[in-house]
Protein backbone atom coordinates (compact mmCIF):
# COMPACT_ATOMS: atom_id res chain seq x y z
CA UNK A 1 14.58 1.61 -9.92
CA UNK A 2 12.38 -0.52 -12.31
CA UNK A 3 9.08 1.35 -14.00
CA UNK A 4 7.13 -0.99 -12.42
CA UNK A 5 8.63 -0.13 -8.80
CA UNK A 6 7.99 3.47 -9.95
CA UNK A 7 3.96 2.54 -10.89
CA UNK A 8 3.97 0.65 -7.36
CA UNK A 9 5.06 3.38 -4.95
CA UNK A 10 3.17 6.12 -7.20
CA UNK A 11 -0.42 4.12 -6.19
CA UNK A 12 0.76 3.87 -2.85
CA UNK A 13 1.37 7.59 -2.84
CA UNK A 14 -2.13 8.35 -4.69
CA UNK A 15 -3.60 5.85 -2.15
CA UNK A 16 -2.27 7.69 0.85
CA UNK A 17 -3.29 11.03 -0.54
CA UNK A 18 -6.80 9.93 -1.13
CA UNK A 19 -6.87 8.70 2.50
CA UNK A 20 -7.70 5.28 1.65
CA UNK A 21 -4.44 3.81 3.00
CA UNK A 22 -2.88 5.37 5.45
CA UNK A 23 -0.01 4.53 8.23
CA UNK A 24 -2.45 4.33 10.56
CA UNK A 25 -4.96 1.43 8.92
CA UNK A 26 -1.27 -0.39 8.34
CA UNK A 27 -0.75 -0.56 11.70
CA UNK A 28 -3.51 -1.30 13.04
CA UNK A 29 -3.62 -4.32 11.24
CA UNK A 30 -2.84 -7.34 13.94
CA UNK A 31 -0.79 -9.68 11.59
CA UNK A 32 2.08 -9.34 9.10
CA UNK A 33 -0.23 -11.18 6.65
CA UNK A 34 -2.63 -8.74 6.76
CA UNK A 35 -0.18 -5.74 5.89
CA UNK A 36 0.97 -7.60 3.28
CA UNK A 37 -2.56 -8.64 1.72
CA UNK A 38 -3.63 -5.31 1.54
CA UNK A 39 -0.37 -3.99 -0.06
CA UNK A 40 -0.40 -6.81 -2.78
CA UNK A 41 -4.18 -5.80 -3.72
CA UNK A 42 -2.71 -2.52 -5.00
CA UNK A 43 -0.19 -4.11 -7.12
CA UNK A 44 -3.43 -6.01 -9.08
């Protein structure tokens, strides 16, 4: 695995823990696009 991959699913966790993303919000989202929007805004 790549540092960078690393750095991505370490924010994810921190995001998760914080409660501002959570399995939930994900699937609650209606569209693919919208899943993937809000996953990409994490990698900026």
């Amino acid at each position: 695995m790549t540092t960078r991959k690393s750095e991505y699913i370490i924010g994810i966790a921190k995001l998760m823990k914080n409660g501002e993303l959570t399995k939930e919000k994900l699937l609650s989202m209606d569209e693919f696009k919208q899943v993937e929007n809000a996953l990409i805004k994490i990698r900026d």
